[in-house]
N, C-alpha and C. Protein backbone atom coordinates (compact mmCIF):
# COMPACT_ATOMS: atom_id res chain seq x y z
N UNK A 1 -10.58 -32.40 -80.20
CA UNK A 1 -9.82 -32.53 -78.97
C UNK A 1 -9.99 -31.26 -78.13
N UNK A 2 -10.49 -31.38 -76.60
CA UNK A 2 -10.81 -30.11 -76.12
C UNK A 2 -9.13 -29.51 -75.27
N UNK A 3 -9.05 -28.32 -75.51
CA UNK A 3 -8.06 -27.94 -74.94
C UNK A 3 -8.02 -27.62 -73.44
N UNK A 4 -6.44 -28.36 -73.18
CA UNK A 4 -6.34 -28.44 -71.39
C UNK A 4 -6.56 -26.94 -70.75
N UNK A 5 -7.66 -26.75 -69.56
CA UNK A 5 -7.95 -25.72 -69.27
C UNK A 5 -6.29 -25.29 -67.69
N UNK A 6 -5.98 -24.68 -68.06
CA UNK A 6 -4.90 -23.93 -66.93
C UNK A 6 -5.51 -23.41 -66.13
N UNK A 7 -4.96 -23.92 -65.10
CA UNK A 7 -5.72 -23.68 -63.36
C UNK A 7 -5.66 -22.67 -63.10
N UNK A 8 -6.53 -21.43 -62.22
CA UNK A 8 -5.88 -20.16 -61.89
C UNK A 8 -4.58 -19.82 -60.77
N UNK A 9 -4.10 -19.14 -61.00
CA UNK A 9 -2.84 -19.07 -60.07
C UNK A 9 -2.67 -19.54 -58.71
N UNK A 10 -3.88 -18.50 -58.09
CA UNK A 10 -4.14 -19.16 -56.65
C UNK A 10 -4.75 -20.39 -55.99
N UNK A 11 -4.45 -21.41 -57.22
CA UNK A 11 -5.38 -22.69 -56.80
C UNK A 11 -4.59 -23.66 -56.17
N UNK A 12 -3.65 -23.49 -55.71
CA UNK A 12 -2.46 -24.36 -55.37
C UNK A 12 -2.13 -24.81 -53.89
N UNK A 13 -2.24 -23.45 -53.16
CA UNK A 13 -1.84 -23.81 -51.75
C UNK A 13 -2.90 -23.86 -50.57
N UNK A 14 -2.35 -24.87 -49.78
CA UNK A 14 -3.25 -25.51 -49.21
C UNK A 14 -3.11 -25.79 -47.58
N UNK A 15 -3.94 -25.46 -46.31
CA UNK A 15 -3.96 -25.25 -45.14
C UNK A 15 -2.97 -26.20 -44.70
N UNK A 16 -2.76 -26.98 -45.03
CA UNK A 16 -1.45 -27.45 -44.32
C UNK A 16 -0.04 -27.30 -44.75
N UNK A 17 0.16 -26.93 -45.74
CA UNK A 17 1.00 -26.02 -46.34
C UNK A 17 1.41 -24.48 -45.81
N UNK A 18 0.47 -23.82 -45.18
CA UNK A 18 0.06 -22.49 -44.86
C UNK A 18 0.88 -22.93 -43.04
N UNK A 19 0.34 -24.08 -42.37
CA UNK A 19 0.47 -24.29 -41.39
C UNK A 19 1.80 -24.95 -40.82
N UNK A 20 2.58 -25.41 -42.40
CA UNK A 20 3.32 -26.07 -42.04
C UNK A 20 4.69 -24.68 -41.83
N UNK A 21 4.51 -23.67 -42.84
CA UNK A 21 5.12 -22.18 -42.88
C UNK A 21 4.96 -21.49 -41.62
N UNK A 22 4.08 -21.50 -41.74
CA UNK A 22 3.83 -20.68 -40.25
C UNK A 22 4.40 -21.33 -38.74
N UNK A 23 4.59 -22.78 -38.65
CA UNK A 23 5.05 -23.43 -37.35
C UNK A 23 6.70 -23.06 -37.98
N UNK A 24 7.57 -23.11 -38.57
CA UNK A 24 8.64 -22.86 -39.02
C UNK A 24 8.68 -21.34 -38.46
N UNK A 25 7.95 -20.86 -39.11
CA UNK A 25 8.34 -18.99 -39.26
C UNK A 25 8.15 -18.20 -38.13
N UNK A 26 7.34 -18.84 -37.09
CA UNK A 26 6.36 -18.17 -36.19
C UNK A 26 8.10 -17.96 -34.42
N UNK A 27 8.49 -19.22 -34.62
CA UNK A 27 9.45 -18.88 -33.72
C UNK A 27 10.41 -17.55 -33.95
N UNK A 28 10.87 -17.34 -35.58
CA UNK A 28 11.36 -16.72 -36.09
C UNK A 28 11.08 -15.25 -35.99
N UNK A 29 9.79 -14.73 -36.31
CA UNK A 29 8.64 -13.96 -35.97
C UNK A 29 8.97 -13.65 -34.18
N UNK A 30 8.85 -14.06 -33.47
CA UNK A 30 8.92 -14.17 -32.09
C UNK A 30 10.61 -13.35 -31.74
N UNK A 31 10.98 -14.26 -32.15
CA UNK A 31 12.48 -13.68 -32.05
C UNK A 31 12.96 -12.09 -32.38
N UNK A 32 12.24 -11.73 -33.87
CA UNK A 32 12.54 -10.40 -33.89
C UNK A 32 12.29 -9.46 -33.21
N UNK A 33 10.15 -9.89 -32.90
CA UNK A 33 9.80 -8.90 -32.04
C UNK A 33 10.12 -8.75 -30.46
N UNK A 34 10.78 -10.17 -30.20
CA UNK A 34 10.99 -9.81 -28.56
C UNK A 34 12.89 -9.42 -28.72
N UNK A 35 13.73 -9.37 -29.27
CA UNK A 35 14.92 -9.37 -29.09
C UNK A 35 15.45 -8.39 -30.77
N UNK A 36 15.70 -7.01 -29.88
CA UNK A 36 16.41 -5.89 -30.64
C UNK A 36 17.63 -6.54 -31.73
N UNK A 37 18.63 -7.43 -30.33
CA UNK A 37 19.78 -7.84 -31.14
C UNK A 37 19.70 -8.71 -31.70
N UNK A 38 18.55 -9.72 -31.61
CA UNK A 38 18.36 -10.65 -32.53
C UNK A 38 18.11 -9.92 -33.43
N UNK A 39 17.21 -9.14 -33.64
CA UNK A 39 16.62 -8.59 -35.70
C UNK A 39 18.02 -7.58 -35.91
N UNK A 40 18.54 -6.90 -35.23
CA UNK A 40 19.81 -5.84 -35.75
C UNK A 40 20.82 -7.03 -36.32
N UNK A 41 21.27 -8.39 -35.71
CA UNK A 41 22.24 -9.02 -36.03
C UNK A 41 21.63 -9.87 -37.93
N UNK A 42 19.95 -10.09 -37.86
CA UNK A 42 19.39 -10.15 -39.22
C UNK A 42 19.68 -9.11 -40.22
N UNK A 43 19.43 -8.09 -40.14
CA UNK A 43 19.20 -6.52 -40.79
C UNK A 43 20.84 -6.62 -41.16
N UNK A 44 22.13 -6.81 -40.60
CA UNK A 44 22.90 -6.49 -40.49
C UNK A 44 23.59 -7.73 -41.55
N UNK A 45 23.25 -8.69 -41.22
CA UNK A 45 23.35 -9.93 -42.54
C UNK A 45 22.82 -10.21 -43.79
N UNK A 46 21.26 -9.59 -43.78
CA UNK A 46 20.66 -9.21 -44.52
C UNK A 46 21.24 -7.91 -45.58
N UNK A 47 21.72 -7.22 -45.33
CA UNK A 47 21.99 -5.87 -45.80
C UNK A 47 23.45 -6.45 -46.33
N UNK A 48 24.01 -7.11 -45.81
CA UNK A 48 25.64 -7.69 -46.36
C UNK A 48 25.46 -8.75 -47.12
N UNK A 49 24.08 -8.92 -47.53
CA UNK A 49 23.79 -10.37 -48.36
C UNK A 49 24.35 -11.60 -48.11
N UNK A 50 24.89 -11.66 -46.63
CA UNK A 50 25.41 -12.98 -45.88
C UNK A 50 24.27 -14.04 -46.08
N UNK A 51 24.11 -14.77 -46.29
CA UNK A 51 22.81 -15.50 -46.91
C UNK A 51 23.34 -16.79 -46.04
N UNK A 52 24.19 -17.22 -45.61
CA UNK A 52 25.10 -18.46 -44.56
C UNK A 52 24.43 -17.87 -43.27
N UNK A 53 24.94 -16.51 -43.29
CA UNK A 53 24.62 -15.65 -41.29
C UNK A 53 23.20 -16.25 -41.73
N UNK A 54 22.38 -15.50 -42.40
CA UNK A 54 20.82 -15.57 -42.19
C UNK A 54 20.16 -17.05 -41.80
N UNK A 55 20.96 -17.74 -42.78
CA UNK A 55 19.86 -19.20 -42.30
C UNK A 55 20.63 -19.21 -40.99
N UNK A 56 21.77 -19.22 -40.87
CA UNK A 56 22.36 -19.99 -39.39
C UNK A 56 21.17 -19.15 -38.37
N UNK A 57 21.18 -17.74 -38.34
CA UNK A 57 20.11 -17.39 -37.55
C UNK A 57 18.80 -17.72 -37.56
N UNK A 58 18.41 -17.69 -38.71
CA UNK A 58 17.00 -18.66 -38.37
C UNK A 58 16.76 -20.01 -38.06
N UNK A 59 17.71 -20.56 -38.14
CA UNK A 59 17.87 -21.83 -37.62
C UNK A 59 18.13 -22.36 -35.90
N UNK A 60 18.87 -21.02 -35.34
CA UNK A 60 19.73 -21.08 -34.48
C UNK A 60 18.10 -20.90 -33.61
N UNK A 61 16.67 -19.93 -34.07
CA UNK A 61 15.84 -19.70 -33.09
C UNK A 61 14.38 -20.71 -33.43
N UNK A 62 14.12 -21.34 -34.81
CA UNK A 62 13.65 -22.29 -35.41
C UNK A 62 13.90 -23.43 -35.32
N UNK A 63 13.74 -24.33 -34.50
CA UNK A 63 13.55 -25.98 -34.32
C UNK A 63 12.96 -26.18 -35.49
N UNK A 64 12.05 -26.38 -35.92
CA UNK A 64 11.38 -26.38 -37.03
C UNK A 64 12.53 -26.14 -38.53
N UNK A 65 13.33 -24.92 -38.70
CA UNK A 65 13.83 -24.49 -39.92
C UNK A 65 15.29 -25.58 -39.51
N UNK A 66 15.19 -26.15 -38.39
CA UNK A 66 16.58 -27.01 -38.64
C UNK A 66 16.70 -28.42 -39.40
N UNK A 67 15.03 -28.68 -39.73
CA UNK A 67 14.22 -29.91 -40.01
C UNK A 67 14.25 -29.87 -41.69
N UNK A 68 14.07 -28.85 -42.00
CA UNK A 68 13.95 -28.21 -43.32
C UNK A 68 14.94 -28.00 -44.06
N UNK A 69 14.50 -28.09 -45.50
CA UNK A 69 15.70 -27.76 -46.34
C UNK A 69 15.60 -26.38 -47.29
N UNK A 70 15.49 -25.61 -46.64
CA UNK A 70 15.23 -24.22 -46.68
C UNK A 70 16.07 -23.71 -47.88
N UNK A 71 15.65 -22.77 -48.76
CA UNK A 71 16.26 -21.89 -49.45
C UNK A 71 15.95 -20.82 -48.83
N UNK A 72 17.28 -19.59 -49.14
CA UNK A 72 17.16 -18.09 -48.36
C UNK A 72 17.49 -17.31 -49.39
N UNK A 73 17.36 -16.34 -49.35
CA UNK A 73 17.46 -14.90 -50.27
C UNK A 73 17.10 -13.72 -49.82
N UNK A 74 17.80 -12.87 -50.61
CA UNK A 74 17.85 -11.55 -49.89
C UNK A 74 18.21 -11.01 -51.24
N UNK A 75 17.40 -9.27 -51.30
CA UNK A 75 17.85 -8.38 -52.09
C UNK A 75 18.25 -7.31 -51.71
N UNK A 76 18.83 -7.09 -50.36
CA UNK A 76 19.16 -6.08 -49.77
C UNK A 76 18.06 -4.94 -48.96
N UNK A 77 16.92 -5.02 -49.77
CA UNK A 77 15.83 -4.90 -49.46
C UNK A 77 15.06 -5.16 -48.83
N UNK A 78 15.06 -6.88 -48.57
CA UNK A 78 14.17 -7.77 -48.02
C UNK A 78 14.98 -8.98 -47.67
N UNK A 79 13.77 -10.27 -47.54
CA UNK A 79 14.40 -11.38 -47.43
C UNK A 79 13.47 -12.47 -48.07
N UNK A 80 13.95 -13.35 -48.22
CA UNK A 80 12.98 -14.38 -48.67
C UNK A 80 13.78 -15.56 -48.17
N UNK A 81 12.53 -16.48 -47.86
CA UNK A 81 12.56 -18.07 -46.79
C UNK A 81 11.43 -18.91 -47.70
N UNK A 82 12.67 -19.82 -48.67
CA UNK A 82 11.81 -20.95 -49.47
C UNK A 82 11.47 -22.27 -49.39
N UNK A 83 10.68 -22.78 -48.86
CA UNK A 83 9.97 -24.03 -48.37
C UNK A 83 9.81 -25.00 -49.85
N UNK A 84 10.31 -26.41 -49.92
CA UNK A 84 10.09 -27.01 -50.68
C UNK A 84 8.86 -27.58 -50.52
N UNK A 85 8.40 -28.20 -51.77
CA UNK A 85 6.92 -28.66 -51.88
C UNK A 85 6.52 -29.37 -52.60
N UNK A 86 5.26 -30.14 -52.63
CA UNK A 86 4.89 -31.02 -53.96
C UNK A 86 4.94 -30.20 -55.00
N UNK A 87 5.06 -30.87 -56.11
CA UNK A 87 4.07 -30.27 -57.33
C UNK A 87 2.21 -30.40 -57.10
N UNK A 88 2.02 -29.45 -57.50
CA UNK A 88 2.68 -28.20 -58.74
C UNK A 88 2.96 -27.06 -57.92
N UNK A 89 2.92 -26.55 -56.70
CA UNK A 89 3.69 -25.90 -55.86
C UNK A 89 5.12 -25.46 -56.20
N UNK A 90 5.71 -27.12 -55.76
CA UNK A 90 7.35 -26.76 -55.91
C UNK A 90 8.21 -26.05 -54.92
N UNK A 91 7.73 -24.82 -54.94
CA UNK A 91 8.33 -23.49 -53.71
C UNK A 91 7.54 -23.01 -53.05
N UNK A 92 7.30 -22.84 -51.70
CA UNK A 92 6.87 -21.48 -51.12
C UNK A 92 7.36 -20.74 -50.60
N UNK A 93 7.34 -19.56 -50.47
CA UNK A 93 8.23 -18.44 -50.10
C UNK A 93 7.62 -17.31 -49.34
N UNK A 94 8.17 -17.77 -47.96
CA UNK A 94 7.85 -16.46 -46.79
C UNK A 94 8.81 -15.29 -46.86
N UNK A 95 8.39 -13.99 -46.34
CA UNK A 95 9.15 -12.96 -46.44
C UNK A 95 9.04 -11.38 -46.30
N UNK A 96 9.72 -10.86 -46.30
CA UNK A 96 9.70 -9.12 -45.81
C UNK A 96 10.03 -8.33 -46.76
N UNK A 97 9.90 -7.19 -47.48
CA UNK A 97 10.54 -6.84 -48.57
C UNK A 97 10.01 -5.18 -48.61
N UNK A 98 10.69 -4.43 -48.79
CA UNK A 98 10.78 -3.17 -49.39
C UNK A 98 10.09 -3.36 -51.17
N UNK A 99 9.12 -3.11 -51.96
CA UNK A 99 8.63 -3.41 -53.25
C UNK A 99 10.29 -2.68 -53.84
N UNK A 100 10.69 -4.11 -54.73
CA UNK A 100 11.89 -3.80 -55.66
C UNK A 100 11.78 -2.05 -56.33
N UNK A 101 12.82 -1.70 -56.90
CA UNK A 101 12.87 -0.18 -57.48
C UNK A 101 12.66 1.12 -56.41
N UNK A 102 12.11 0.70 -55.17
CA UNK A 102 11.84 1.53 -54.58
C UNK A 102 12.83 2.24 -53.60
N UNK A 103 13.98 1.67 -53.40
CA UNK A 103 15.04 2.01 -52.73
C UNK A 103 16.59 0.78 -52.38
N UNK A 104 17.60 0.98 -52.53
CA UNK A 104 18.63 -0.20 -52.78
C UNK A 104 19.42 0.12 -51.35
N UNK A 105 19.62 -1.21 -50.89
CA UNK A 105 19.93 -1.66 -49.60
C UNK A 105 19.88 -0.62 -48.39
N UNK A 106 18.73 -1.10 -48.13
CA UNK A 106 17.72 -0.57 -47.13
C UNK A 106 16.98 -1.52 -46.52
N UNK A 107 17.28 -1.65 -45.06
CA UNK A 107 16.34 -2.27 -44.16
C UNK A 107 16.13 -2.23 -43.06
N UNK A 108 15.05 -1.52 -42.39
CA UNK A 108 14.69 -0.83 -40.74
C UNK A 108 14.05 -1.93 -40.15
N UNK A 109 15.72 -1.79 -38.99
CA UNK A 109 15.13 -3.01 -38.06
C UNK A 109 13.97 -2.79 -37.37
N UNK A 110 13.97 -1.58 -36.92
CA UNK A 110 12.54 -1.16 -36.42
C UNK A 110 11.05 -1.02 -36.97
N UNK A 111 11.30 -1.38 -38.11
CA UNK A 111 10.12 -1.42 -38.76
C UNK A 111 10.14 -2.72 -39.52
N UNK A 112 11.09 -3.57 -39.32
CA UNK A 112 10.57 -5.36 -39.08
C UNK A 112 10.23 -5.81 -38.01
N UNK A 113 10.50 -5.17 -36.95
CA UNK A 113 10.17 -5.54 -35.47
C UNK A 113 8.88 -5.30 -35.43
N UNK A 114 8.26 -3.88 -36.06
CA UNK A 114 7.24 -3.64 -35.82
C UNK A 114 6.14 -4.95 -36.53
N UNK A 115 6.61 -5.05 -37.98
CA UNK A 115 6.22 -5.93 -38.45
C UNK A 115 5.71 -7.16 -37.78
N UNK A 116 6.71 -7.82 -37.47
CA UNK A 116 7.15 -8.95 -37.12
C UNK A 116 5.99 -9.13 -35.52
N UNK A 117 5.79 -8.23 -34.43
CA UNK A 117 4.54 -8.11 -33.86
C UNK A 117 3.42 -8.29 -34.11
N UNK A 118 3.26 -7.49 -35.67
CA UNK A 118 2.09 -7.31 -35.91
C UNK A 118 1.77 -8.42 -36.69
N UNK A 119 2.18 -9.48 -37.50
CA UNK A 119 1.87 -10.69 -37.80
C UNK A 119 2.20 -11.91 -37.12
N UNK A 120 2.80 -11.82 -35.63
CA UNK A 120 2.64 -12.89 -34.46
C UNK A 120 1.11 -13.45 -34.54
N UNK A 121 -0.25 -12.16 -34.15
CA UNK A 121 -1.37 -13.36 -33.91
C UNK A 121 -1.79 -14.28 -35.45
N UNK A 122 -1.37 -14.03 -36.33
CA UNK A 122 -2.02 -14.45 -37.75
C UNK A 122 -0.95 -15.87 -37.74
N UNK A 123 0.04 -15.85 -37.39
CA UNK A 123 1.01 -16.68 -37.42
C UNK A 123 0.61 -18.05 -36.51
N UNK A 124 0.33 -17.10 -35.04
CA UNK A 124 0.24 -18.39 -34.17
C UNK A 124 -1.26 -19.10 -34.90
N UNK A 125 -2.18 -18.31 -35.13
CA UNK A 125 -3.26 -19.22 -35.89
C UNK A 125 -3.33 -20.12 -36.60
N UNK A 126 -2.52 -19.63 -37.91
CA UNK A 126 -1.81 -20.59 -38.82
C UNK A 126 -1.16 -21.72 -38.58
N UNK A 127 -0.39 -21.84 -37.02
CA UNK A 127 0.27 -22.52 -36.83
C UNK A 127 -0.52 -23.63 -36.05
N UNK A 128 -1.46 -23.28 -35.24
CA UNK A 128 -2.13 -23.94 -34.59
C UNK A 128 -3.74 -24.27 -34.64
N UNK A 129 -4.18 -23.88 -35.35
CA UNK A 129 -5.86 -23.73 -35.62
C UNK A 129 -5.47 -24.47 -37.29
N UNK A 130 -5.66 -26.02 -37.75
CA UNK A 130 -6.14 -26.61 -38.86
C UNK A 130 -6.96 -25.82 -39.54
N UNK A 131 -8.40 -25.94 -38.68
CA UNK A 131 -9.46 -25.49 -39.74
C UNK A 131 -9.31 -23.67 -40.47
N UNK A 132 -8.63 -22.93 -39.25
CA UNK A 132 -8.37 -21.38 -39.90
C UNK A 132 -7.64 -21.57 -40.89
N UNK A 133 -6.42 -22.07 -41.04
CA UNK A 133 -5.32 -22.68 -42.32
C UNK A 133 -5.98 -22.77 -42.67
N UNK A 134 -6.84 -23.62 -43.09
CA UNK A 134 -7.85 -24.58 -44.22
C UNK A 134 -8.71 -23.26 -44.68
N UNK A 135 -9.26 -22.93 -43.73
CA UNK A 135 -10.27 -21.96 -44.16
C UNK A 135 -9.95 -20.39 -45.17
N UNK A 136 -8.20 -19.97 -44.48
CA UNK A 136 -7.30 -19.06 -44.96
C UNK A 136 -7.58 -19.43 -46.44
N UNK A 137 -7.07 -20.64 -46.84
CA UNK A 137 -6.44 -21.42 -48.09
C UNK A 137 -6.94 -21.30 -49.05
N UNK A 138 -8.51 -21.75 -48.14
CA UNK A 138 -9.89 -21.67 -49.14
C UNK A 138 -10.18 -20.40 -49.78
N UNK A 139 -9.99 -19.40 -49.06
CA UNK A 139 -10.23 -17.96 -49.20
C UNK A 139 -8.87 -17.38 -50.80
N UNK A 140 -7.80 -18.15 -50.49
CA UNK A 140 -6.58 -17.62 -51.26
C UNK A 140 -7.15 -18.33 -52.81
N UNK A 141 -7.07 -19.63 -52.30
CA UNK A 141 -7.49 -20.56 -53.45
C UNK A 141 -8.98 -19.71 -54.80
N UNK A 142 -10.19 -19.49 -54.10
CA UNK A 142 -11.52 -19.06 -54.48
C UNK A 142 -10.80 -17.94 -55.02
N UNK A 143 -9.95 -16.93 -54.72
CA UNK A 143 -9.94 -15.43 -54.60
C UNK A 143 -10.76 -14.98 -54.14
N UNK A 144 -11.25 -14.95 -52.88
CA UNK A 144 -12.13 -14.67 -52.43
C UNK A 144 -11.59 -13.24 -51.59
N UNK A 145 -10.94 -12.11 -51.95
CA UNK A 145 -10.43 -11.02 -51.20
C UNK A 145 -10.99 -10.76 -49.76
N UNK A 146 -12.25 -10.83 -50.02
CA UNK A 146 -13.12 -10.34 -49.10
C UNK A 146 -13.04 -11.15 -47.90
N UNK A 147 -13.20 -12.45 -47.36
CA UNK A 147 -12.99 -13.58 -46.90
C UNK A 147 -11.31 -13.50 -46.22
N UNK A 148 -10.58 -13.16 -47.01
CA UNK A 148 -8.10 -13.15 -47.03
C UNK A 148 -8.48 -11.93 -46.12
N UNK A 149 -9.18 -11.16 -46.04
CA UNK A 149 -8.73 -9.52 -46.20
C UNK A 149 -9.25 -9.79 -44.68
N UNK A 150 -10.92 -10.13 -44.40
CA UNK A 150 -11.25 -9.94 -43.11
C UNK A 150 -10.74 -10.88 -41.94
N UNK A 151 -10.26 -11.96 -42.55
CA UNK A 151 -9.64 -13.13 -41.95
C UNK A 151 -8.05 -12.30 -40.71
N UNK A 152 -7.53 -12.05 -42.07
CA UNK A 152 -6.20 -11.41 -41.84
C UNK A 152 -6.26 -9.99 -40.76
N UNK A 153 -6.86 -9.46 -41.15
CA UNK A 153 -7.12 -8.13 -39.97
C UNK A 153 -7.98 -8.44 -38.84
N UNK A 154 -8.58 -9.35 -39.02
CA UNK A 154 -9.03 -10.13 -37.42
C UNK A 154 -7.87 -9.98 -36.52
N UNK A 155 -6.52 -10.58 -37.04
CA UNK A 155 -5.54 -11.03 -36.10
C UNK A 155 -4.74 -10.23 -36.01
N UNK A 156 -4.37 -8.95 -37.54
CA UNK A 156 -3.09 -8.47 -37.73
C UNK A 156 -3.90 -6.87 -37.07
N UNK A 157 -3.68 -6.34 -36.07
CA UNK A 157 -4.31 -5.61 -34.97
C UNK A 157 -3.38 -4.04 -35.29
N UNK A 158 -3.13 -3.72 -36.36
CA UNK A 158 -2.77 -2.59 -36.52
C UNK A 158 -2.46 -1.49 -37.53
N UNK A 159 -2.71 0.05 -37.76
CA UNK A 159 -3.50 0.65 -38.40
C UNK A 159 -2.45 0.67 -40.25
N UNK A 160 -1.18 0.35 -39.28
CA UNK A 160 0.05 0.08 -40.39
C UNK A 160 -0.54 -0.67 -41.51
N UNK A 161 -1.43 -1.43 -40.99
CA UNK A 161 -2.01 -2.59 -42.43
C UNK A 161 -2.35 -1.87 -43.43
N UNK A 162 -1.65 -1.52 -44.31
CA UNK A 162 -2.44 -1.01 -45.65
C UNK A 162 -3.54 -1.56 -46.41
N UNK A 163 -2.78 -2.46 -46.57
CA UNK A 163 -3.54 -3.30 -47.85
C UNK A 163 -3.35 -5.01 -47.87
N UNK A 164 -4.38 -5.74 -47.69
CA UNK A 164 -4.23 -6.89 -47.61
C UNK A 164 -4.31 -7.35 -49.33
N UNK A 165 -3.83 -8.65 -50.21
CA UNK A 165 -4.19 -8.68 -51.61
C UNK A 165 -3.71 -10.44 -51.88
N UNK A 166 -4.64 -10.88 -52.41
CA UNK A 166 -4.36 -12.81 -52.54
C UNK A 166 -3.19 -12.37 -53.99
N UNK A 167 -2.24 -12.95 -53.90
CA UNK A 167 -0.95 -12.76 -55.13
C UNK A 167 -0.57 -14.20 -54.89
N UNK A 168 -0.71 -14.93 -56.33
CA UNK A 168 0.39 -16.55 -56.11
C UNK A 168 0.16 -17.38 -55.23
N UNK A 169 -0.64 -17.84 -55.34
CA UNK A 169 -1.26 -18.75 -54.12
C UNK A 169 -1.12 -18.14 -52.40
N UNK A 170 -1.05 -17.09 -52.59
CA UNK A 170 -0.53 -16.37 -51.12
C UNK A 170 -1.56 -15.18 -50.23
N UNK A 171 -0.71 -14.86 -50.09
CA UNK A 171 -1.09 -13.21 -49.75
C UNK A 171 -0.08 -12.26 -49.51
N UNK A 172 0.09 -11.07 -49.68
CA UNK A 172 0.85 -9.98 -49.67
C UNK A 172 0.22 -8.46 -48.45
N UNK A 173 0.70 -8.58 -47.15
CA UNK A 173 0.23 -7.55 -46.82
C UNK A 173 1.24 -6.40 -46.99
N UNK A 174 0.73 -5.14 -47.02
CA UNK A 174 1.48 -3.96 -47.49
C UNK A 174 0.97 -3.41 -46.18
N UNK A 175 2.43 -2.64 -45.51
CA UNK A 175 2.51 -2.09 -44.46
C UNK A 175 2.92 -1.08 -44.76
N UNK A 176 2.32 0.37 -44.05
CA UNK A 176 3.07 2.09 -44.45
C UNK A 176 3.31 2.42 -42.93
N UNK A 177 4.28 2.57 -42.91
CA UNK A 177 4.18 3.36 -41.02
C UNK A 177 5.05 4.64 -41.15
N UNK A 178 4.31 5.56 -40.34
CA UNK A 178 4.86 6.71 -40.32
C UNK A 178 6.20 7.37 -40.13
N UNK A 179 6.89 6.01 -39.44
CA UNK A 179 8.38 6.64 -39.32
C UNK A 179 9.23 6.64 -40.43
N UNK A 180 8.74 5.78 -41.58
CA UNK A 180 9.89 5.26 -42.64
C UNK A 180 8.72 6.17 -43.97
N UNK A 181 9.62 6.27 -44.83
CA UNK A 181 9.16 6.67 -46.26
C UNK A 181 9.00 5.75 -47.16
N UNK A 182 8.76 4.23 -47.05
CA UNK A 182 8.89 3.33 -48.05
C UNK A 182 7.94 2.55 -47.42
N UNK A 183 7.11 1.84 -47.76
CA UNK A 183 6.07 1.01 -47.65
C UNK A 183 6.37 -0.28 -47.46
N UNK A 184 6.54 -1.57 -46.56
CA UNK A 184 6.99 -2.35 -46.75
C UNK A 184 6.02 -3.94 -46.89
N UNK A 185 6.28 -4.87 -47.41
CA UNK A 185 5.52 -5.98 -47.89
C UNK A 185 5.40 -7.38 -47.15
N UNK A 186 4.88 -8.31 -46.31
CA UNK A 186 4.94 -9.28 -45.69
C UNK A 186 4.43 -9.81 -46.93
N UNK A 187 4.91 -11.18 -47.19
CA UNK A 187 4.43 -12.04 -48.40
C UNK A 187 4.71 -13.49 -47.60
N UNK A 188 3.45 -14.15 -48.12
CA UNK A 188 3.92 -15.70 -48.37
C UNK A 188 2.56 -16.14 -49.83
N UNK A 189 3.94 -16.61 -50.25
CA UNK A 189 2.97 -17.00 -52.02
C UNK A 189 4.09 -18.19 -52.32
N UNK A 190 3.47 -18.74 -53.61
CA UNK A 190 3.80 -20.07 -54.23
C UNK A 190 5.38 -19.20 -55.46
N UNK A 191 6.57 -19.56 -55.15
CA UNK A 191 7.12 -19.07 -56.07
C UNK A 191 7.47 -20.03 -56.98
N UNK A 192 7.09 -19.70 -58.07
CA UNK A 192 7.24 -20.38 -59.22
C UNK A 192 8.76 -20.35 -59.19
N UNK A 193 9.84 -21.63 -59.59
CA UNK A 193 10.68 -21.28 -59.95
C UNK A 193 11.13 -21.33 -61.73
């Protein structure tokens, strides 16, 4: 009897999946970077682990996240926005995050804003270009770094980009900017629950 071979991690998610996150997230995205008091009134719910404030706000600027049956989370640190899904998916999970251990409840609105700019053009792509999704997917799926990495800095237009890296059917960009001492993480990957 030959034994069942286990798929590799990143074989899971798939351009319309990618696209369906991104039309949800992208208003959201929009919101921080054009409106101070929109992301201070996040940061400020976020940091109080109000997890009710947060969705109501993303909801309140998301047509899209009002459609959805969203899970939210927060570690004081960050945030996380969980998209239900087929199997073997299950979850996907968009999000901002300070890397855990590295500092406890902490979060610069100004350096999600900055964020939040700097992954607008990758977003609207995602959201609107099929074949780039598809093509993204393909790249996450293969592990193809090389392919995630040049894709992604096509759009994400600034020097903050550290490090692009395929993690969990996803990708993880790592952002360092000079004003803050902590490095911070844009993620969307498959969370296992």
């Amino acid at each position: 009897m030959a034994a069942k071979r286990k798929r590799p991690a990143n074989a899971y998610v798939t351009g319309a999946l990618l696209q369906r996150v991104a039309g949800v997230m992208l208003p959201f995205y929009q919101a921080v970077a054009s409106s101070e008091t929109f992301a201070r009134k996040w940061s400020r719910a976020l940091l109080s682990l109000d997890l009710d404030r947060m969705l109501k706000l993303l909801r309140a600027v998301s047509r899209g996240a009002r459609k959805e049956r969203l899970g939210i989370g927060t570690n004081a640190i960050g945030y996380f926005v969980s998209f239900p899904a087929a199997k073997p998916i299950w979850q996907y999970t968009d999000g901002v995050t300070i890397p855990p251990g590295t500092v406890q409840y902490t979060f610069e609105t100004r350096i999600h804003r900055a964020i939040a700019r700097a992954v607008l053009p990758l977003y609207r792509e995602l959201a609107r270009n099929r074949c780039f999704a598809a093509a993204l997917a393909g790249a996450i799926r293969s592990g193809d770094r090389r392919a995630a990495n040049a894709m992604t800095r096509g759009l994400v237009g600034t020097a903050a980009l550290a490090r692009v890296e395929i993690e969990s059917s996803g990708l993880a960009l790592t952002f360092r900017y000079k004003s803050t001492q902590y490095p911070y993480r844009h993620l969307f990957f498959r969370d296992v629950p």
